[in-house]
C-alpha atoms as a PDB file:
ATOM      1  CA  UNK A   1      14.351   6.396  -4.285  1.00  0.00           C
ATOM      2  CA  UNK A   2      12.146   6.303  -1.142  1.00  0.00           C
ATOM      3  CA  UNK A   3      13.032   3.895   1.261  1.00  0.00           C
ATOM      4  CA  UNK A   4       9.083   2.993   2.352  1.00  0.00           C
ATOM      5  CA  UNK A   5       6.081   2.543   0.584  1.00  0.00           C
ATOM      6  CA  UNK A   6       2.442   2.731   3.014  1.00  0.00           C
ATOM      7  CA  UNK A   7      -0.141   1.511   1.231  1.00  0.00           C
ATOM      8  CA  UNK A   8      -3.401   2.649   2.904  1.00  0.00           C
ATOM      9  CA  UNK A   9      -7.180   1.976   2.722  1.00  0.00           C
ATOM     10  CA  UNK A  10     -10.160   1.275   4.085  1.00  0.00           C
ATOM     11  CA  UNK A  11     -11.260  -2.670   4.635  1.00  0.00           C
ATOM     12  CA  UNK A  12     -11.483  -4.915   1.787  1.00  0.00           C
ATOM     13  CA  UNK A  13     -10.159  -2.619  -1.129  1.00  0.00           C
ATOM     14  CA  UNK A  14      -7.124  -4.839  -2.054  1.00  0.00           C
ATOM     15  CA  UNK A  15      -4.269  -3.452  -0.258  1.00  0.00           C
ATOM     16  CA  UNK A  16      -2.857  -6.863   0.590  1.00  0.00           C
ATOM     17  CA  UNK A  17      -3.293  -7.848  -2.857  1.00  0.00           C
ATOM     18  CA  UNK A  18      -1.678  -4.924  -4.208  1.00  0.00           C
ATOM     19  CA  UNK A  19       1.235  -4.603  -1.340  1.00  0.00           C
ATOM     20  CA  UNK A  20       1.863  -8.705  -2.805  1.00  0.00           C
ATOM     21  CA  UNK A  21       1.843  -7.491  -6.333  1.00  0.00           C
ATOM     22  CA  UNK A  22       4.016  -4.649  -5.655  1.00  0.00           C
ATOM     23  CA  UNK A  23       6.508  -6.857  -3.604  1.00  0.00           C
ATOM     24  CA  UNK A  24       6.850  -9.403  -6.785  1.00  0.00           C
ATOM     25  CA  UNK A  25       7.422  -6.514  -9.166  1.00  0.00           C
ATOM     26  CA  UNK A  26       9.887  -5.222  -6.696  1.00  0.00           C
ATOM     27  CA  UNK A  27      11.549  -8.696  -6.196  1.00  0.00           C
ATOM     28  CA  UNK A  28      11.777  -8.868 -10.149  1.00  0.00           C
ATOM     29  CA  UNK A  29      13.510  -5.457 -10.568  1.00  0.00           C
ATOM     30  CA  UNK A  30      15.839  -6.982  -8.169  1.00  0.00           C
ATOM     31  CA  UNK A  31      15.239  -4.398  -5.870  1.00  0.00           C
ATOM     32  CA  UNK A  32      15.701  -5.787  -1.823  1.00  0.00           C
ATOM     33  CA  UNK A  33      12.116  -5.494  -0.173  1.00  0.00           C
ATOM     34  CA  UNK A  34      10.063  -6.798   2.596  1.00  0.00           C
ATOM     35  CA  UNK A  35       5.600  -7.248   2.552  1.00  0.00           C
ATOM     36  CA  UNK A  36       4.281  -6.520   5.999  1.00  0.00           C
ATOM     37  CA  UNK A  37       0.763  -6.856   6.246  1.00  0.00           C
ATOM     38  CA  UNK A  38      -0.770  -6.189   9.664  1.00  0.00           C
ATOM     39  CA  UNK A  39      -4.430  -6.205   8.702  1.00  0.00           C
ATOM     40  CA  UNK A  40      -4.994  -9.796  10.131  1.00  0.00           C
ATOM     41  CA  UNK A  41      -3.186  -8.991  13.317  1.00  0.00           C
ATOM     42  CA  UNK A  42      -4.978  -5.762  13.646  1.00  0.00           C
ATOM     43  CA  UNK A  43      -8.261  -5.664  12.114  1.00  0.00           C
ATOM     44  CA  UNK A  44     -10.561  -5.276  14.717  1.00  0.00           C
ATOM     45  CA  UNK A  45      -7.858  -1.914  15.939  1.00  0.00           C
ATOM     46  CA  UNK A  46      -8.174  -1.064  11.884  1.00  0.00           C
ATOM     47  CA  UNK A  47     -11.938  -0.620  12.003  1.00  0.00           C
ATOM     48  CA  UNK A  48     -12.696   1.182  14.947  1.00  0.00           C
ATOM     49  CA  UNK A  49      -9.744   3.542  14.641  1.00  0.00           C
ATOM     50  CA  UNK A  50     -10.101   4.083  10.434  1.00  0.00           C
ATOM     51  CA  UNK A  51     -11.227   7.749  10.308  1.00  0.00           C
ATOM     52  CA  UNK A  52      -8.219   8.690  12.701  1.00  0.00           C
ATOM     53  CA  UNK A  53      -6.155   6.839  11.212  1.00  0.00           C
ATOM     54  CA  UNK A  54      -6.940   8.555   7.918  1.00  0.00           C
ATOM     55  CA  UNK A  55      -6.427  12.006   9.981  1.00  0.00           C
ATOM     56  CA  UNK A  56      -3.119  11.154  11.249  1.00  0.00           C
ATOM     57  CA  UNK A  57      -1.774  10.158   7.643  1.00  0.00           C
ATOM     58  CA  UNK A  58      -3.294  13.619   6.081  1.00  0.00           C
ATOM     59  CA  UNK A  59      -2.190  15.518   8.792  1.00  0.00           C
ATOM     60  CA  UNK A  60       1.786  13.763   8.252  1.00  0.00           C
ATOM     61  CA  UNK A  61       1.565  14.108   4.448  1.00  0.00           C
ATOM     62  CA  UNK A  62       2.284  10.460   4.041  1.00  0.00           C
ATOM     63  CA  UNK A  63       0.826  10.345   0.653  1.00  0.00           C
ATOM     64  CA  UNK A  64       2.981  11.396  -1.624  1.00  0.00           C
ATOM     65  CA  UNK A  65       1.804   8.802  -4.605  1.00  0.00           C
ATOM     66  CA  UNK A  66      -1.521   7.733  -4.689  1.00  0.00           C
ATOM     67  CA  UNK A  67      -3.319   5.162  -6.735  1.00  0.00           C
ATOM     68  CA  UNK A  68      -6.926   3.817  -7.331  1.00  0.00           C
ATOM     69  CA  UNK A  69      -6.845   0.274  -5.971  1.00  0.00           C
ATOM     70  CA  UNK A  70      -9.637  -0.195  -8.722  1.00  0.00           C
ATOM     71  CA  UNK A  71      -7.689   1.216 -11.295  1.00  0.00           C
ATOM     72  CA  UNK A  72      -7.075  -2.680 -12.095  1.00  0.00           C
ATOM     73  CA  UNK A  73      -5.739  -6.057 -11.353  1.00  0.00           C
ATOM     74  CA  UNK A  74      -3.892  -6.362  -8.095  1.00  0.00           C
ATOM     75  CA  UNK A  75      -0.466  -6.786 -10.468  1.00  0.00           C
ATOM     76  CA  UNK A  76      -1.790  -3.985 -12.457  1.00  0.00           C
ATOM     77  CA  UNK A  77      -2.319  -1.558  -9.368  1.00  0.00           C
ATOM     78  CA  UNK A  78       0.935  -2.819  -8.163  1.00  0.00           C
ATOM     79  CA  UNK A  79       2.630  -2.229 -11.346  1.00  0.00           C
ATOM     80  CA  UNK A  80       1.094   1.555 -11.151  1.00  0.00           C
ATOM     81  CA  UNK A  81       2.464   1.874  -7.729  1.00  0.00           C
ATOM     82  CA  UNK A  82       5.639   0.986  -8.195  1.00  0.00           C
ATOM     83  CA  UNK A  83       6.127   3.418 -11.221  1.00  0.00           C
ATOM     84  CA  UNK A  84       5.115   6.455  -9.565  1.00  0.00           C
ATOM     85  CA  UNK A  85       7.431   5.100  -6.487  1.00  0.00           C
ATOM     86  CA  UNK A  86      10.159   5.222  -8.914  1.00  0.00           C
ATOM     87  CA  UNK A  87      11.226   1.782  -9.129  1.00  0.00           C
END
């Protein structure tokens, strides 16, 4: 199983709603897991710095799973996440 899960997006989409989700469904497979959401901390860094950012994550492959944060619900999304993760 992989030992991180990055869940990227542009402002406003739902990833701290999802990441949240995702953490509960994790905490209820009893799998050990930590949400760390840096958006507030950082959005101002986040916005100006988006399209390299999105470069930098192509360029290392990071997505190896990817889901449509309007595919649903924030539990549903997180549920979809956490299936292709392999939890």
């Amino acid at each position: 199983m992989a030992e991180a899960l990055l869940i990227t997006g542009t402002v406003g989409v739902g990833k701290t709603s999802v990441a949240d989700a995702a953490g509960d469904v994790l905490s209820d497979a009893g799998v050990p897991n930590a949400v760390i959401d840096v958006d507030p901390q950082s959005l101002d860094w986040h916005l100006e710095r988006a399209g390299e950012l999105a470069s930098i994550l192509d360029a290392a492959q990071v997505e190896d799973y990817t889901v449509d944060a309007g595919a649903g619900s924030p539990a549903q999304v997180a549920a979809l996440v956490v299936k292709g993760w392999g939890v």
